[in-house]
Protein backbone atom coordinates (compact mmCIF):
# COMPACT_ATOMS: atom_id res chain seq x y z
CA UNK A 1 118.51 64.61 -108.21
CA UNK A 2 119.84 62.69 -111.56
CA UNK A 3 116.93 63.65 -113.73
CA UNK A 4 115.69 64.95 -117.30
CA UNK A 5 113.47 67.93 -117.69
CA UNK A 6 110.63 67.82 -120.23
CA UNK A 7 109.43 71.27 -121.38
CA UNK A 8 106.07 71.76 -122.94
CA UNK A 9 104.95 74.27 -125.39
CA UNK A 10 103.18 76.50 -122.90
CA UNK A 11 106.47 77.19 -121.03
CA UNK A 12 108.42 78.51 -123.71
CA UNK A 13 105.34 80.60 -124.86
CA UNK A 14 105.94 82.40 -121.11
CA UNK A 15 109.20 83.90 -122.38
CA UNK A 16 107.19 86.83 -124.31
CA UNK A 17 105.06 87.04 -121.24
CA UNK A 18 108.24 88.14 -119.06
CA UNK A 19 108.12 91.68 -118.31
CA UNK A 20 111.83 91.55 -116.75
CA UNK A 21 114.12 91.00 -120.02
CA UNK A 22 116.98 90.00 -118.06
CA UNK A 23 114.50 87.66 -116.28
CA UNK A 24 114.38 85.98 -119.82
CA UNK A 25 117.72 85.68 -120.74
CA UNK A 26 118.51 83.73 -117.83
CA UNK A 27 116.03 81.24 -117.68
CA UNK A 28 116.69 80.93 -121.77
CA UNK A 29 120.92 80.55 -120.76
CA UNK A 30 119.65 77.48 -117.81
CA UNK A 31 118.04 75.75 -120.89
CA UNK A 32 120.82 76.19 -123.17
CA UNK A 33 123.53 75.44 -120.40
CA UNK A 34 121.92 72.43 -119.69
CA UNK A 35 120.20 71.32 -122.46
CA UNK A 36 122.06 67.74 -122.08
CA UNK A 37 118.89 67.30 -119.56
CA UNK A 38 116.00 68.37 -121.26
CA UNK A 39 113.57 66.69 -123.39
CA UNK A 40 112.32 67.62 -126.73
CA UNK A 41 111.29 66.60 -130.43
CA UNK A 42 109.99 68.34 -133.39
CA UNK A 43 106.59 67.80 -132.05
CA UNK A 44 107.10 70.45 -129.16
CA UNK A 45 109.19 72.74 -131.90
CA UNK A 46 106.08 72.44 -134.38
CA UNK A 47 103.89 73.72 -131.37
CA UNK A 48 105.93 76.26 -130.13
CA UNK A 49 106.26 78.09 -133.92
CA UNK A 50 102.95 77.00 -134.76
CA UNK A 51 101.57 79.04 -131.79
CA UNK A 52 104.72 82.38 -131.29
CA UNK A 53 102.89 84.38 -134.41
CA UNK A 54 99.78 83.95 -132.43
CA UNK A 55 100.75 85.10 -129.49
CA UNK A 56 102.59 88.06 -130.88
CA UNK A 57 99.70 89.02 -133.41
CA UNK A 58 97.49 89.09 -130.41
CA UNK A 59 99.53 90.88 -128.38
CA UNK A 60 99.45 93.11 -131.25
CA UNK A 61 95.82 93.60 -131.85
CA UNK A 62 95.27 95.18 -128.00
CA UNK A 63 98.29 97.79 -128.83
CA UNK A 64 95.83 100.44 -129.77
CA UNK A 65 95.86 104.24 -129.33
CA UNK A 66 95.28 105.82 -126.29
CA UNK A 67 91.60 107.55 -126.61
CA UNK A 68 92.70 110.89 -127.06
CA UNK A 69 89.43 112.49 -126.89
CA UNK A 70 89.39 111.79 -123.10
CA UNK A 71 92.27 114.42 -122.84
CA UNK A 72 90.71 117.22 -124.59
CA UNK A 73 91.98 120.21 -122.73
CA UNK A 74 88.61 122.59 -122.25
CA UNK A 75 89.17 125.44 -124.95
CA UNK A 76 89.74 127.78 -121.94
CA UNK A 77 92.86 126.25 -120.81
CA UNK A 78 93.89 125.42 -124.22
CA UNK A 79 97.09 127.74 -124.45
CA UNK A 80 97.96 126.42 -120.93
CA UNK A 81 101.97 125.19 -120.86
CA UNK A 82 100.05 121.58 -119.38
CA UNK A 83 97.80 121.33 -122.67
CA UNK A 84 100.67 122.14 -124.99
CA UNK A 85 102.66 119.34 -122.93
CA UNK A 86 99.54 116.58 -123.39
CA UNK A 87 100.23 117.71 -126.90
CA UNK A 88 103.76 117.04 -127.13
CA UNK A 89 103.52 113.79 -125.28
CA UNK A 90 100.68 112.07 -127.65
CA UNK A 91 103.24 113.23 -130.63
CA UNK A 92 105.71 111.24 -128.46
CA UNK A 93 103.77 108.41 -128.03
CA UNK A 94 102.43 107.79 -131.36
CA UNK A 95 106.37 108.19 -131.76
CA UNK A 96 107.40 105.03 -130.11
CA UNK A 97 103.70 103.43 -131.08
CA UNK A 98 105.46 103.34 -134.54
CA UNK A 99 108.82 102.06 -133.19
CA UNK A 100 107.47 99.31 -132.04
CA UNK A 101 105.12 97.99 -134.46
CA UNK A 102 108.14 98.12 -136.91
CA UNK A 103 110.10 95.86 -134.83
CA UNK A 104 107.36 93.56 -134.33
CA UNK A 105 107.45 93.57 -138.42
CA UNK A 106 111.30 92.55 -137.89
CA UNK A 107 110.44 89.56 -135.39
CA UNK A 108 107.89 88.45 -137.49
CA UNK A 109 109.67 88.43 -140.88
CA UNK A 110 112.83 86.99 -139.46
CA UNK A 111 112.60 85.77 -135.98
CA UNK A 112 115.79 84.52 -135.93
CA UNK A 113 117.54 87.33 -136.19
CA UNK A 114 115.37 89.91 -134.35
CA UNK A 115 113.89 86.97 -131.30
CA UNK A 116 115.97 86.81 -128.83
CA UNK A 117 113.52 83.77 -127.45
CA UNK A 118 112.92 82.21 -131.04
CA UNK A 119 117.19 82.08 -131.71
CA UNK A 120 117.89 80.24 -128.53
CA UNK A 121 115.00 77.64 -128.85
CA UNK A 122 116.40 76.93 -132.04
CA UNK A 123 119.84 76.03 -130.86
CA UNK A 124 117.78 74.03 -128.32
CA UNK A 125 115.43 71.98 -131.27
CA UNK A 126 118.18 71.61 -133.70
CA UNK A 127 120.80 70.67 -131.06
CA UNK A 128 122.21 66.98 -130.89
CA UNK A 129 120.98 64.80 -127.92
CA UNK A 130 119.63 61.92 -127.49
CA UNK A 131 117.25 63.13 -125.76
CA UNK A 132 115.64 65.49 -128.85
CA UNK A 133 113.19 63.59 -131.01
CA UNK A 134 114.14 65.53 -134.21
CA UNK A 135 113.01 64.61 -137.77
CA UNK A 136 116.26 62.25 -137.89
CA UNK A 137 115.82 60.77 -134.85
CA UNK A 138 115.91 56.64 -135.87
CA UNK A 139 113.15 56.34 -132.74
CA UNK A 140 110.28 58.20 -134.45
CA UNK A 141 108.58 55.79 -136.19
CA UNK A 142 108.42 53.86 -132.89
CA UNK A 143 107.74 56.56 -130.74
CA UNK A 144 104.89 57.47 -133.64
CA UNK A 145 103.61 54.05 -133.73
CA UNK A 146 103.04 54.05 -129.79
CA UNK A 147 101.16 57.09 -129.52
CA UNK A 148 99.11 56.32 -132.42
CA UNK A 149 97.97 53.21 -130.23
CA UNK A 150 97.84 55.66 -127.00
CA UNK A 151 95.15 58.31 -128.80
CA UNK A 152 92.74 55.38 -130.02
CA UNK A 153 92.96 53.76 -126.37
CA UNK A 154 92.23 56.90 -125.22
CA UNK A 155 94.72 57.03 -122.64
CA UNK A 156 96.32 60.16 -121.21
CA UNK A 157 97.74 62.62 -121.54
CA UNK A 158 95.15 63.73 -123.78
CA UNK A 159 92.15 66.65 -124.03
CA UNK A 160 88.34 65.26 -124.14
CA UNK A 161 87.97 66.47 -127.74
CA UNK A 162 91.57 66.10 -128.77
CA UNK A 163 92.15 65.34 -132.12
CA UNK A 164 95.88 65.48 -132.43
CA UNK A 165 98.34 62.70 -131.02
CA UNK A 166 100.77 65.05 -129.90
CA UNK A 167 100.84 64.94 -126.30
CA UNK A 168 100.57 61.24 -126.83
CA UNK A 169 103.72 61.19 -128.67
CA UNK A 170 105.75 63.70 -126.25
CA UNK A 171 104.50 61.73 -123.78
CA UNK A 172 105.71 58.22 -125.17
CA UNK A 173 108.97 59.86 -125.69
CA UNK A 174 109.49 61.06 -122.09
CA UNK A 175 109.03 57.25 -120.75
CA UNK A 176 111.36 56.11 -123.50
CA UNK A 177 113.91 58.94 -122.53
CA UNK A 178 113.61 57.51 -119.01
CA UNK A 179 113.98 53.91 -119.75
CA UNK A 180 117.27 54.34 -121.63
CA UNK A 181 118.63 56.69 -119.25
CA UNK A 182 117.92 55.38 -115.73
CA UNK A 183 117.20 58.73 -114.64
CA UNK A 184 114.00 60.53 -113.24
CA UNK A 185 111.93 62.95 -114.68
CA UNK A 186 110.11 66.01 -114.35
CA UNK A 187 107.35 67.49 -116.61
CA UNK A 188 107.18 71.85 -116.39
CA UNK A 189 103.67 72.34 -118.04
CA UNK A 190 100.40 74.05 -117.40
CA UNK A 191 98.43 71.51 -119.10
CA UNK A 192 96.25 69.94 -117.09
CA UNK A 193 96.44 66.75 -119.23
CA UNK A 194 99.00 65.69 -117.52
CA UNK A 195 97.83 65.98 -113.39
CA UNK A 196 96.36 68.13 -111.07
CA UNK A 197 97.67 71.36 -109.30
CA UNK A 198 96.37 72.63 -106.32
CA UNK A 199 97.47 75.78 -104.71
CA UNK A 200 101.52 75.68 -105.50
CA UNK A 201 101.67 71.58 -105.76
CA UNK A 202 101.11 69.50 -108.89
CA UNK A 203 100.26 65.99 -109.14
CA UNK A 204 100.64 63.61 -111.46
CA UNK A 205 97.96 62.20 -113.54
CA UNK A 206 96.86 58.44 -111.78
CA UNK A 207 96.76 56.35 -114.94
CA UNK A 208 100.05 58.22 -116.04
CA UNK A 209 101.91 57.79 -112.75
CA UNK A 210 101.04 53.93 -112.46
CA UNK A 211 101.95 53.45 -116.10
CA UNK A 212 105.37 55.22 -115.62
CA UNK A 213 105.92 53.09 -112.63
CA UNK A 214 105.44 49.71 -114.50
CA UNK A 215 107.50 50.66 -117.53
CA UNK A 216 110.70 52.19 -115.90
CA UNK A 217 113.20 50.68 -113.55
CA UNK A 218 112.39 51.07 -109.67
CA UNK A 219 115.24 53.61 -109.33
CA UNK A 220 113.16 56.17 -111.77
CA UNK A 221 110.36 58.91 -110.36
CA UNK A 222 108.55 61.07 -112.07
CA UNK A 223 107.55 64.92 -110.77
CA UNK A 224 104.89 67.35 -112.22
CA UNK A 225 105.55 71.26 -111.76
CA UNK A 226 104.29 74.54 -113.43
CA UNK A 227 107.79 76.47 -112.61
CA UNK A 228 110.77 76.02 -114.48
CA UNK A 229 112.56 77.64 -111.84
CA UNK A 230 111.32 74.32 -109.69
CA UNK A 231 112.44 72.10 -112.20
CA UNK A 232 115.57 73.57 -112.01
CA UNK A 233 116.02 73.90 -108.48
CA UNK A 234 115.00 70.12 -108.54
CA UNK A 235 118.05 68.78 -110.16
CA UNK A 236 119.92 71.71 -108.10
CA UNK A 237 120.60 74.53 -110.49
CA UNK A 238 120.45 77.88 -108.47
CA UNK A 239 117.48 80.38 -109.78
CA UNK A 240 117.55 84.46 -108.64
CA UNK A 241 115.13 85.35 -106.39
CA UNK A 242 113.33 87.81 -109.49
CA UNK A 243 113.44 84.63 -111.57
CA UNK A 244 111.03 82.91 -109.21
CA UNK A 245 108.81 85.76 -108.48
CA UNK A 246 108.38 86.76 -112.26
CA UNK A 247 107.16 82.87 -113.05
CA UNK A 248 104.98 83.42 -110.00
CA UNK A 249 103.19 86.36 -111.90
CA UNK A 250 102.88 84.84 -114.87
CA UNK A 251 100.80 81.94 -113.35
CA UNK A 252 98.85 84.36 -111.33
CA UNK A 253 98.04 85.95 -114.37
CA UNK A 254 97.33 82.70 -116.06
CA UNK A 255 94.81 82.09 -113.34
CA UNK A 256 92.87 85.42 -113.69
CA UNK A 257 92.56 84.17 -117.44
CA UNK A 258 91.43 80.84 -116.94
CA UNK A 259 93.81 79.39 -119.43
CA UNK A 260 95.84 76.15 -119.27
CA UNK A 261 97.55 76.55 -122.47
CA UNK A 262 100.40 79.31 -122.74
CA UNK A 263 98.72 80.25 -126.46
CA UNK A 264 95.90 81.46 -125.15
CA UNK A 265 97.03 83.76 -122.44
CA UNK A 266 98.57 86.83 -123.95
CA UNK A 267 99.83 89.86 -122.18
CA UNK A 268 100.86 93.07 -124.45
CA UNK A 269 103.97 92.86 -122.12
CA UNK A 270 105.62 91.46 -124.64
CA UNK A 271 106.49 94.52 -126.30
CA UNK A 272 108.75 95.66 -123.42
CA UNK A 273 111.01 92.42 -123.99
CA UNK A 274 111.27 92.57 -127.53
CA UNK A 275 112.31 96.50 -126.95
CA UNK A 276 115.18 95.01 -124.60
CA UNK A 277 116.32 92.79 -127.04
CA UNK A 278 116.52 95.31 -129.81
């Protein structure tokens, strides 16, 4: 299918959630080899590094010391060759605990040489396209101007107590990306803003699906998915088998949390990426 592919800030937020670091780097090397289809602006960049330290300080904050005291070898065994190795192995441990924590230092301080996820989405936001609604972009003032209008309305795609206009504005910049380009869309998010998903199926909101109808050519659909890899496989760009089954965890684990937004669900997985990337 001829379409575009908009990402949304919860997606890229998966990539430190990817326990499989060569998982990563291929779903990161789809975006960048075919970043002439995708969709994005400042407004999704501003999320994405608004949100990364989050999710990495989190992650962070449950990377705590095993309770040693539940390994106390009774004083009668404590000369035992097993009680010497416990021994060894918590030296060992708060070995690599150090290792780590020092590289997370590195990835904070300067992501863009020590993230692996952080360098490519940058080649992705600064790119040229006309499909990226950077700061020079000569359409943001429109595309502002719309969602401004959008977020007092009160139309979609938009939380009950939202008080920011940016899913308004990516969302007035998807229908203009469609418009210009004759092509069809699909939207990779978990945020339910924009439709409903049931089971392994998402829909697309009502209002939104009408609106997108009236205001693009006849020729033009629009698709709602929370896989990338479906996305992909959508405009027919092959995915490995472990790249589908690793997104497939990720939104099983996103269930189990309850969360919708890729901020909020943090996994201290993350640290065997980052360790890959080194």
């Amino acid at each position: 299918m001829d379409a575009l592919i908009f990402i949304d800030t919860n997606i890229f937020l998966d990539f430190y959630r990817i326990r499989k670091s060569e998982v990563s780097v291929s779903y990161l090397k789809l975006i960048e080899d075919h970043k002439s289809v995708i969709i994005t602006g400042c407004q999704v960049e501003m999320e994405y590094k608004k949100n990364r330290q989050t999710v990495i300080l989190e992650s962070q904050g449950k990377f705590k010391n095993p309770d040693w005291n539940n390994l106390s070898v009774p004083a009668l065994l404590s000369e035992a060759e097993e009680a010497k190795r416990i021994i060894e192995l918590r030296k060992e441990v708060t070995e690599q605990q150090t290792k780590i924590s020092k590289k997370i230092e590195l990835i904070l301080k300067s992501p863009i040489s020590h993230d692996p996820v952080y360098d490519s989405l940058e080649r992705l936001f600064k790119g040229v396209s006309q499909f990226n609604l950077n700061k020079d972009n000569e359409n943001n003032k429109k595309i502002y101007d719309l969602a401004l209008k959008r977020f007092m309305l009160g139309y979609p795609p938009r939380k009950k107590n939202d008080t920011s206009i940016g899913d308004a504005i990516n969302w007035e910049w998807i229908v203009d990306c469609a418009v210009n380009s004759n092509k069809s869309i699909i939207i990779v998010t978990r945020d339910v803003d924009y439709g409903a998903s049931l089971k392994s199926e998402s829909f697309v909101n009502d209002w939104l699906q009408e609106e997108f109808k009236e205001r693009t050519s006849p020729g033009s659909e629009i698709f709602l998915t929370t896989r990338l890899s479906e996305a992909f496989k959508i405009i027919n760009v092959s995915v490995s088998k472990d790249m589908v089954e690793e997104e497939s965890r990720i939104l099983e684990e996103s269930r189990d949390i309850g969360s919708s937004d890729g901020a909020d669900s943090v996994t201290n997985k993350i640290f065997e990426i980052l360790n890959e990337y080194e």
